[in-house]
N, C-alpha and C. Protein backbone atom coordinates (compact mmCIF):
# COMPACT_ATOMS: atom_id res chain seq x y z
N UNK A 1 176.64 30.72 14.84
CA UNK A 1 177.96 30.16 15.06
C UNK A 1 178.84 31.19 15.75
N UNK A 2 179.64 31.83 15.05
CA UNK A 2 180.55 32.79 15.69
C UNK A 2 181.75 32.39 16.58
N UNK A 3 182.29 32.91 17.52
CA UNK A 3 183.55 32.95 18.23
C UNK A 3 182.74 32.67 19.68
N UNK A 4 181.93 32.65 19.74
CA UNK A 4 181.24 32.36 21.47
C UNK A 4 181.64 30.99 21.92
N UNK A 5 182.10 30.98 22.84
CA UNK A 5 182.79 29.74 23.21
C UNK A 5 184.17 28.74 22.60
N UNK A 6 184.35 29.70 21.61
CA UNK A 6 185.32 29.22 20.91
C UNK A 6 186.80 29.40 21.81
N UNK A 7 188.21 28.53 21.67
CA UNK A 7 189.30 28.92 22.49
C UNK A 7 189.99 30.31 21.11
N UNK A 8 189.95 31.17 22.02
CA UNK A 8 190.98 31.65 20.70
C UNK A 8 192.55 32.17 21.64
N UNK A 9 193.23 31.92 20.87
CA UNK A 9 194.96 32.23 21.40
C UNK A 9 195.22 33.31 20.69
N UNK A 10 195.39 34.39 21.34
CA UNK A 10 196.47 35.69 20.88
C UNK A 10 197.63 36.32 21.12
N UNK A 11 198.39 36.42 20.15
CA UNK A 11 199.28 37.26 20.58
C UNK A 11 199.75 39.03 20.34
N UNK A 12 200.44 39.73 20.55
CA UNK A 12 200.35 40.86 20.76
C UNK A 12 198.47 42.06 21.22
N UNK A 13 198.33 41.22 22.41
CA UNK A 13 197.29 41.06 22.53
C UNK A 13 196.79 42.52 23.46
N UNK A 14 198.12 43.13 24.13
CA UNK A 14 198.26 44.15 25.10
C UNK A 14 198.45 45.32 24.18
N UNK A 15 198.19 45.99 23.29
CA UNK A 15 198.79 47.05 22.70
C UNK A 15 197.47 46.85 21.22
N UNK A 16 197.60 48.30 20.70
CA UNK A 16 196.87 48.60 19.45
C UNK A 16 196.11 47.77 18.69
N UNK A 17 196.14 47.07 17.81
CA UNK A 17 194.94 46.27 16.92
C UNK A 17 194.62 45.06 17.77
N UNK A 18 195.52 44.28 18.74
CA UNK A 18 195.78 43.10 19.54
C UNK A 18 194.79 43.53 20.82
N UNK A 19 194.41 44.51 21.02
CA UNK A 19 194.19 44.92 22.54
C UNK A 19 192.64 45.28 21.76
N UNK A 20 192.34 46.13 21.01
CA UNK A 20 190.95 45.97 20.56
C UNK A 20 190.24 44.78 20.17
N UNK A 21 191.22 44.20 19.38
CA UNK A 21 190.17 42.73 19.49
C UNK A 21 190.38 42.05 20.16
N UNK A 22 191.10 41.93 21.08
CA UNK A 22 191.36 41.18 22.57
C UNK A 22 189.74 41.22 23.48
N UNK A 23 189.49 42.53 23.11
CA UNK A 23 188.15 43.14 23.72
C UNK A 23 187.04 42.90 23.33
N UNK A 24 187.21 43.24 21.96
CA UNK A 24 186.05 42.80 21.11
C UNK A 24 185.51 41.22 21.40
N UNK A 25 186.71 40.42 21.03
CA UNK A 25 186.06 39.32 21.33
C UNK A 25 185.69 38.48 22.53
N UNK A 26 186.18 38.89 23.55
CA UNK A 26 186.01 38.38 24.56
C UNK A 26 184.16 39.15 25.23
N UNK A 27 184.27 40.31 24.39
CA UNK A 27 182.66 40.66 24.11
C UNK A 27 181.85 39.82 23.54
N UNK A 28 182.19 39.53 22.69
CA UNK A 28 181.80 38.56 22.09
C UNK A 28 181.59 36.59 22.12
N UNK A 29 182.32 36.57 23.45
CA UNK A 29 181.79 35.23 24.22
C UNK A 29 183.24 34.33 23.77
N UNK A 30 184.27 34.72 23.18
CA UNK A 30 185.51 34.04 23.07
C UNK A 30 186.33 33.60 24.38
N UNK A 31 186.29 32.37 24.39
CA UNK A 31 187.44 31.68 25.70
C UNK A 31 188.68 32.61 24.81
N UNK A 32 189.19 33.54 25.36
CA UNK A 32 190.46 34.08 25.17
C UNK A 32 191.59 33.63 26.11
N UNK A 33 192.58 33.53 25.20
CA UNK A 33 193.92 33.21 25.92
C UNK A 33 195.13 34.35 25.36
N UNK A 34 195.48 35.12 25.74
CA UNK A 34 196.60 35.57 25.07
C UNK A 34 198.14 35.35 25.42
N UNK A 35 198.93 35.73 24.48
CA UNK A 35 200.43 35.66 24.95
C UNK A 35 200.91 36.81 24.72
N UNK A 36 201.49 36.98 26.22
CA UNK A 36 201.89 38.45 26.28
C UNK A 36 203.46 38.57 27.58
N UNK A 37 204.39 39.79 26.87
CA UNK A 37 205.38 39.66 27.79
C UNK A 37 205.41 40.68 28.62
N UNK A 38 204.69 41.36 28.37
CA UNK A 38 204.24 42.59 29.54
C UNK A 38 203.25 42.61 30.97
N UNK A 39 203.55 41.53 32.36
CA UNK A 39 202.75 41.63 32.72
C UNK A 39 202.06 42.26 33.10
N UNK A 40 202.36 43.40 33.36
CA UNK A 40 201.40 44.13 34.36
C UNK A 40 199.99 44.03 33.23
N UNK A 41 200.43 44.45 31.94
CA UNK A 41 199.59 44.91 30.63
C UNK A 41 198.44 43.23 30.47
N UNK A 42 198.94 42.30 30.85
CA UNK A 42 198.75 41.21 30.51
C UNK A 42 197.61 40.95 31.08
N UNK A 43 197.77 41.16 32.53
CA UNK A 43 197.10 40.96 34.01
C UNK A 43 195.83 42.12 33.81
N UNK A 44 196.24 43.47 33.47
CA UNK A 44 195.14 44.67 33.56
C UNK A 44 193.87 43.72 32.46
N UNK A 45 194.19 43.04 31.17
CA UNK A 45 194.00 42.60 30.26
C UNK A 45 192.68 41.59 30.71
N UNK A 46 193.34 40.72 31.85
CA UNK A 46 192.98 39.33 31.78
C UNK A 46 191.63 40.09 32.92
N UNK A 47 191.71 40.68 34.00
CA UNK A 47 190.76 41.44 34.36
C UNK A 47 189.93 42.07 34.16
N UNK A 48 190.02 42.75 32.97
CA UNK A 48 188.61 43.44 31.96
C UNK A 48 187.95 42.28 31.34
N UNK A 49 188.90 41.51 30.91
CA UNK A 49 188.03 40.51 29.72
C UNK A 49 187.63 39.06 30.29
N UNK A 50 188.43 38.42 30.96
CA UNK A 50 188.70 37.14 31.90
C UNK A 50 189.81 36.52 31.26
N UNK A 51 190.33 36.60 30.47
CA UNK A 51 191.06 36.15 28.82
C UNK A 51 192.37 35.10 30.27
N UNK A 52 192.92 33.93 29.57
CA UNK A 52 193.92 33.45 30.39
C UNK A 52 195.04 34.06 30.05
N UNK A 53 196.32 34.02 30.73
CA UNK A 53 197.42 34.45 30.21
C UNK A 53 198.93 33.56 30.10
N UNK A 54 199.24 33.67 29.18
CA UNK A 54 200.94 32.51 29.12
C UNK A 54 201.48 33.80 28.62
N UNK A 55 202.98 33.26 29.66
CA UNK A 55 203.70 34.62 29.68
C UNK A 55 204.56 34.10 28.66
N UNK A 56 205.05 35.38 27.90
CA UNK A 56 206.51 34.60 26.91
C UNK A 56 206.82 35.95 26.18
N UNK A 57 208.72 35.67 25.65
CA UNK A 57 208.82 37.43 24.91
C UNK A 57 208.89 36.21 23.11
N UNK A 58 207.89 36.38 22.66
CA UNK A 58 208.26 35.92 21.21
C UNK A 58 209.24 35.78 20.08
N UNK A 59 210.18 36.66 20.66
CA UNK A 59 211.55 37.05 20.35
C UNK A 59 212.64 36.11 20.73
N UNK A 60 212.39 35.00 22.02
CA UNK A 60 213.02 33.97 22.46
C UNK A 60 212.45 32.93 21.65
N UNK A 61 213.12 32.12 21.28
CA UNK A 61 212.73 30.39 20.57
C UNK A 61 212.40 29.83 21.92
N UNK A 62 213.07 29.83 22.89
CA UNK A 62 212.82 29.08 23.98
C UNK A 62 211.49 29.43 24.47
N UNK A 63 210.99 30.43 24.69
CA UNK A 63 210.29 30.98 25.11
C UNK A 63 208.63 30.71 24.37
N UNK A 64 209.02 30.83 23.03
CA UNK A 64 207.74 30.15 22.03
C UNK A 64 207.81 28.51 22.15
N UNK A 65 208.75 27.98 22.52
CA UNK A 65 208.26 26.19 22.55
C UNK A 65 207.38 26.42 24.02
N UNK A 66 208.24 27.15 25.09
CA UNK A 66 207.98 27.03 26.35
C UNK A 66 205.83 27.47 26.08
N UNK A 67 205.75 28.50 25.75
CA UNK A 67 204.33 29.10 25.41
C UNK A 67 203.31 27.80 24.90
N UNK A 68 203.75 27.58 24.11
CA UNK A 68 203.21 26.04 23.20
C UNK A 68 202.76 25.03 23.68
N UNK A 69 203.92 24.61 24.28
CA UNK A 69 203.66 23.68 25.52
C UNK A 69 203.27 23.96 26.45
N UNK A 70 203.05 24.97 26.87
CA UNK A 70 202.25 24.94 28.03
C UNK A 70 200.59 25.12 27.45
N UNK A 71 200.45 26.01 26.49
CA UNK A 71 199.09 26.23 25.85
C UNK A 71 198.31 24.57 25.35
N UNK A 72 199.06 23.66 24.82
CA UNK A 72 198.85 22.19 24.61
C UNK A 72 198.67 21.53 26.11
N UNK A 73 199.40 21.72 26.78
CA UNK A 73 198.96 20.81 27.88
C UNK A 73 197.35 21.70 29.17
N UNK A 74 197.45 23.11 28.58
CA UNK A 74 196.01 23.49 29.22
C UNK A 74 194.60 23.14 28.26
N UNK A 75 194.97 22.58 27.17
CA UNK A 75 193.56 22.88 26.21
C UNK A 75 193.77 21.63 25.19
N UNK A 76 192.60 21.39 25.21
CA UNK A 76 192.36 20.12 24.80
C UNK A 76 192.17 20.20 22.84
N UNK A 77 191.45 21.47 22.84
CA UNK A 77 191.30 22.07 21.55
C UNK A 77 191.88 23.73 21.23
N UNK A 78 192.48 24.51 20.25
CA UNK A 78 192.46 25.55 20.11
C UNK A 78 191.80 25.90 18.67
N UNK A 79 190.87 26.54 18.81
CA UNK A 79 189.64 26.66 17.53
C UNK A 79 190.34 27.93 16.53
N UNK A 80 191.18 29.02 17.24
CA UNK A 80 191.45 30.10 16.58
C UNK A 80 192.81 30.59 17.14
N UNK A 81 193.90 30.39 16.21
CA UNK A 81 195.06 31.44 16.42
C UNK A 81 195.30 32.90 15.82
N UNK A 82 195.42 33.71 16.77
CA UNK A 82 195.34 35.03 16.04
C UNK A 82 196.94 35.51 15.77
N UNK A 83 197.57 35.88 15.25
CA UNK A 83 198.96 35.91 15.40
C UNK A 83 199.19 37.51 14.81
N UNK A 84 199.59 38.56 15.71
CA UNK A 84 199.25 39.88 15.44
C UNK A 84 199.97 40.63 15.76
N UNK A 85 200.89 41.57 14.82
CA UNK A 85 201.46 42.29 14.97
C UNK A 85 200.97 43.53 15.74
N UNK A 86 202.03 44.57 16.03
CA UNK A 86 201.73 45.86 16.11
C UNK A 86 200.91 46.66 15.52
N UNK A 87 199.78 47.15 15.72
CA UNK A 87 199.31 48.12 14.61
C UNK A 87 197.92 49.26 15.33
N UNK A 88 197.70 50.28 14.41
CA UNK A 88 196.80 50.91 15.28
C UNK A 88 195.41 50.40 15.51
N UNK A 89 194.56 50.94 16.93
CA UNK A 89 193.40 49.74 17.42
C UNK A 89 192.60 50.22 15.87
N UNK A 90 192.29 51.18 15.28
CA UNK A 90 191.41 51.58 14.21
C UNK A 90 191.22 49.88 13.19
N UNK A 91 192.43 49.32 13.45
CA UNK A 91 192.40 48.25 12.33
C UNK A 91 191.79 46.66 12.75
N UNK A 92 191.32 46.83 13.71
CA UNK A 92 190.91 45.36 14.62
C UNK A 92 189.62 45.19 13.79
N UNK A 93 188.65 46.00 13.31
CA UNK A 93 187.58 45.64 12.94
C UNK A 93 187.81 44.50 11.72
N UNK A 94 188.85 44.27 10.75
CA UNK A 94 188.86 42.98 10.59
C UNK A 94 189.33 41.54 10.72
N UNK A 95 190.19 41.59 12.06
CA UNK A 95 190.69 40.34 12.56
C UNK A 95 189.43 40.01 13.50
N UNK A 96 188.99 40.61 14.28
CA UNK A 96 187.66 40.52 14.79
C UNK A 96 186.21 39.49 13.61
N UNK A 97 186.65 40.71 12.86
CA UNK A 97 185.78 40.06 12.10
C UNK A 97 186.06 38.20 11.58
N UNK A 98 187.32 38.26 10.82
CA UNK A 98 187.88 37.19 10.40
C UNK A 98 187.49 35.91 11.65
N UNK A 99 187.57 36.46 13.13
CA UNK A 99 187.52 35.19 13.89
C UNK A 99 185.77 34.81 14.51
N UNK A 100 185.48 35.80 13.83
CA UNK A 100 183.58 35.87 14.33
C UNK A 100 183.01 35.16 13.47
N UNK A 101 183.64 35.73 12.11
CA UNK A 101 182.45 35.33 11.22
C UNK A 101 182.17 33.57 10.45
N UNK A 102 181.25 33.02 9.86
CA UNK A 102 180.96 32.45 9.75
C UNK A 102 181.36 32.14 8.42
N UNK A 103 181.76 33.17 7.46
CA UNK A 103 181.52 33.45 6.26
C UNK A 103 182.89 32.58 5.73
N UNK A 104 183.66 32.89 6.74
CA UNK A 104 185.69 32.86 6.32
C UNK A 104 185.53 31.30 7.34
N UNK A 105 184.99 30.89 8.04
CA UNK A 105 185.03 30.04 8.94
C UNK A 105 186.01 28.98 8.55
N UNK A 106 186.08 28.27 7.07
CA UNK A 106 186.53 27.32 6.56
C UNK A 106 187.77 28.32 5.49
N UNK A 107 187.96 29.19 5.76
CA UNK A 107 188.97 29.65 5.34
C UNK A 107 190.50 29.46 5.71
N UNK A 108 191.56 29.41 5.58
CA UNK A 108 192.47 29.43 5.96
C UNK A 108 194.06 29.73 4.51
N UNK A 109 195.00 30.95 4.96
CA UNK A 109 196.24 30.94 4.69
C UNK A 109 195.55 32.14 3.30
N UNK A 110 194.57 33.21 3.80
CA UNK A 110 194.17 34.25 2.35
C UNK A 110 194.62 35.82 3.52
N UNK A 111 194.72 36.46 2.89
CA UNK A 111 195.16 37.85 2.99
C UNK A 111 193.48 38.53 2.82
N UNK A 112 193.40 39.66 4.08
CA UNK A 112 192.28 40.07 4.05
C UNK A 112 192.10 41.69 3.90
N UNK A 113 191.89 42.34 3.60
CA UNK A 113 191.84 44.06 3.97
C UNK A 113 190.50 44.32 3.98
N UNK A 114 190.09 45.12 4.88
CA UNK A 114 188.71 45.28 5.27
C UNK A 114 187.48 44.70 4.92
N UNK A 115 188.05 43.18 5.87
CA UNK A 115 186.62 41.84 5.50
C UNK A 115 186.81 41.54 3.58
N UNK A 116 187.91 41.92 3.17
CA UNK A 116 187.51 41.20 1.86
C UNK A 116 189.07 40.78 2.06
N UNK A 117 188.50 39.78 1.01
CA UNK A 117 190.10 38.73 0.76
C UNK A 117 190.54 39.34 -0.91
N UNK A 118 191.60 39.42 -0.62
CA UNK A 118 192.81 40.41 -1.76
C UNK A 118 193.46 39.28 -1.99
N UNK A 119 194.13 39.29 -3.12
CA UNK A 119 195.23 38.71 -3.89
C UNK A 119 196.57 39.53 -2.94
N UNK A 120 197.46 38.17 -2.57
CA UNK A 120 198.82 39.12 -2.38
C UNK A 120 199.25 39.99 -3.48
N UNK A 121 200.32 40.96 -3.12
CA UNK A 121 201.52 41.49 -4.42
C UNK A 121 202.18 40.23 -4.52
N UNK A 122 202.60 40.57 -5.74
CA UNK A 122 203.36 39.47 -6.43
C UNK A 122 204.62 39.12 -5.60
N UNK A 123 205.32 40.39 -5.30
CA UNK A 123 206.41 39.98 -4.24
C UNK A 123 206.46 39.37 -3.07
N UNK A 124 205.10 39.33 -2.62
CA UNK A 124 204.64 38.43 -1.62
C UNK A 124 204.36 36.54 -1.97
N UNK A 125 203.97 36.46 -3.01
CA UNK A 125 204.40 35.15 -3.24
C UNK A 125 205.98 34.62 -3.96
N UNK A 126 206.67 34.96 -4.18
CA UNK A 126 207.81 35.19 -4.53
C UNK A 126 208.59 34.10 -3.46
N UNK A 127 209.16 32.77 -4.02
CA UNK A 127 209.81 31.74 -3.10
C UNK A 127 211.06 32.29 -2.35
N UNK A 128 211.63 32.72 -3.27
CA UNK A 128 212.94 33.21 -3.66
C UNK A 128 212.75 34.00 -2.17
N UNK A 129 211.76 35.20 -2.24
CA UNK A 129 212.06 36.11 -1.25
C UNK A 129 211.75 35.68 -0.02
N UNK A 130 210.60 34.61 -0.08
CA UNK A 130 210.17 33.99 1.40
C UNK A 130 211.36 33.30 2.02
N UNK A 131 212.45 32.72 1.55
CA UNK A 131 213.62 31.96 1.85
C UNK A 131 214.24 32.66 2.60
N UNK A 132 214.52 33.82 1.58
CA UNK A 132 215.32 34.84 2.56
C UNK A 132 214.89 35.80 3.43
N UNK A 133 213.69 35.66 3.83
CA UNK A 133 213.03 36.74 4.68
C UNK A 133 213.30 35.14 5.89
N UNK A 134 212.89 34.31 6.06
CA UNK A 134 213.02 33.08 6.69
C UNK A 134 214.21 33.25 7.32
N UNK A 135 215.12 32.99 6.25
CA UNK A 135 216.74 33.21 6.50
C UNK A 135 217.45 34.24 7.77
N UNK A 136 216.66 35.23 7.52
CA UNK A 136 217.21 36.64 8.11
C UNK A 136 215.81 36.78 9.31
N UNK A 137 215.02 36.40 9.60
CA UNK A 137 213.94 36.01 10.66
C UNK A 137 214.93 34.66 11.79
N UNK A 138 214.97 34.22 10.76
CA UNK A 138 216.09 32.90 12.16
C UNK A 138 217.18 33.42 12.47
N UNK A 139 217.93 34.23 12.05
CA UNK A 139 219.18 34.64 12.32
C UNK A 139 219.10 35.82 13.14
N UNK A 140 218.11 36.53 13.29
CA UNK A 140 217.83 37.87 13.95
C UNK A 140 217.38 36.73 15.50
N UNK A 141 216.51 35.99 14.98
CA UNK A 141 215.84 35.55 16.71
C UNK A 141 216.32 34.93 17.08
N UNK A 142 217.58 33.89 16.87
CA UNK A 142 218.81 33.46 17.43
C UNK A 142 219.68 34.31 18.07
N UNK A 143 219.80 35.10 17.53
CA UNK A 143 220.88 36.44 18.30
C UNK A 143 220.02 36.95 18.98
N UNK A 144 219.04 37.63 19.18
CA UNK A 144 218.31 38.25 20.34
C UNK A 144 218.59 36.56 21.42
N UNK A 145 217.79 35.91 21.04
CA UNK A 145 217.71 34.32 22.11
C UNK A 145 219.39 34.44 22.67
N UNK A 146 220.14 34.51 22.14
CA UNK A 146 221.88 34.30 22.51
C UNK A 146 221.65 35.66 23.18
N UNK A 147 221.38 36.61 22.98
CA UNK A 147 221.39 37.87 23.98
C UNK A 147 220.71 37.86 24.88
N UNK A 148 219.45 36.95 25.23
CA UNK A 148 218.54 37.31 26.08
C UNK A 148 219.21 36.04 27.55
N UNK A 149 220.41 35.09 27.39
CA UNK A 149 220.63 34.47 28.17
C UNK A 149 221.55 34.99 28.82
């Protein structure tokens, strides 16, 4: 089974843990697509690997419907979203893994640290705090979006 031929969509795909498994998998026989706001980084990207590219800064709302919609009207299916922060490439060996393997295949919405699935901290399931992390996530990317026009 695996990720060979599979569509997978990434983002922060140009930089540290995003850019190793950007690689990895497109080694690995993944229709890659990433979203990225750096072109030059985007383009060097899509040339090593073949990976497609939709441009967008994630930080705009407009900019993530705009990404969306355009990713829906190129693809008929998307088999794998990778959604990926910043972090160093040392740590790709398990999002890589997570989208290869067979094992997690029917998995979805578990917390992983090196190929094993962990229990969140408690403060991580916590309603209370998800509200307000929500809260203060919409209100930060509204004001960047109002700044970025």
């Amino acid at each position: 089974m695996g990720v060979a031929n599979k569509r997978v969509v990434m983002t922060g795909a140009t930089n540290g843990i995003g850019l190793a498994a950007a690689e990895e998998l497109a080694m690995l026989g993944a229709r890659l697509t990433i979203i990225a706001r750096d072109q030059a980084k985007a383009k060097a990207l899509a040339n090593r690997t073949g990976a497609d590219v939709v441009m967008a800064d994630l930080a705009s709302k407009n900019a993530v419907h705009h990404a969306a919609d355009e990713i829906l009207a190129r693809y008929d299916r998307i088999d794998v979203l990778v959604n990926n922060a910043g972090k160093p490439k040392q740590g790709a060996e398990t999002p890589v893994w997570l989208v290869d393997s067979p094992i997690v295949e029917a998995v979805t919405g578990s917390y992983f640290v090196d190929k094993k699935r962990v229990e969140p901290a408690p403060a991580a399931c916590d309603l209370d705090s998800a509200r307000r992390l929500w809260d203060v996530s919409v209100e930060q990317t509204s004001a960047i979006a109002v700044m970025a026009r």
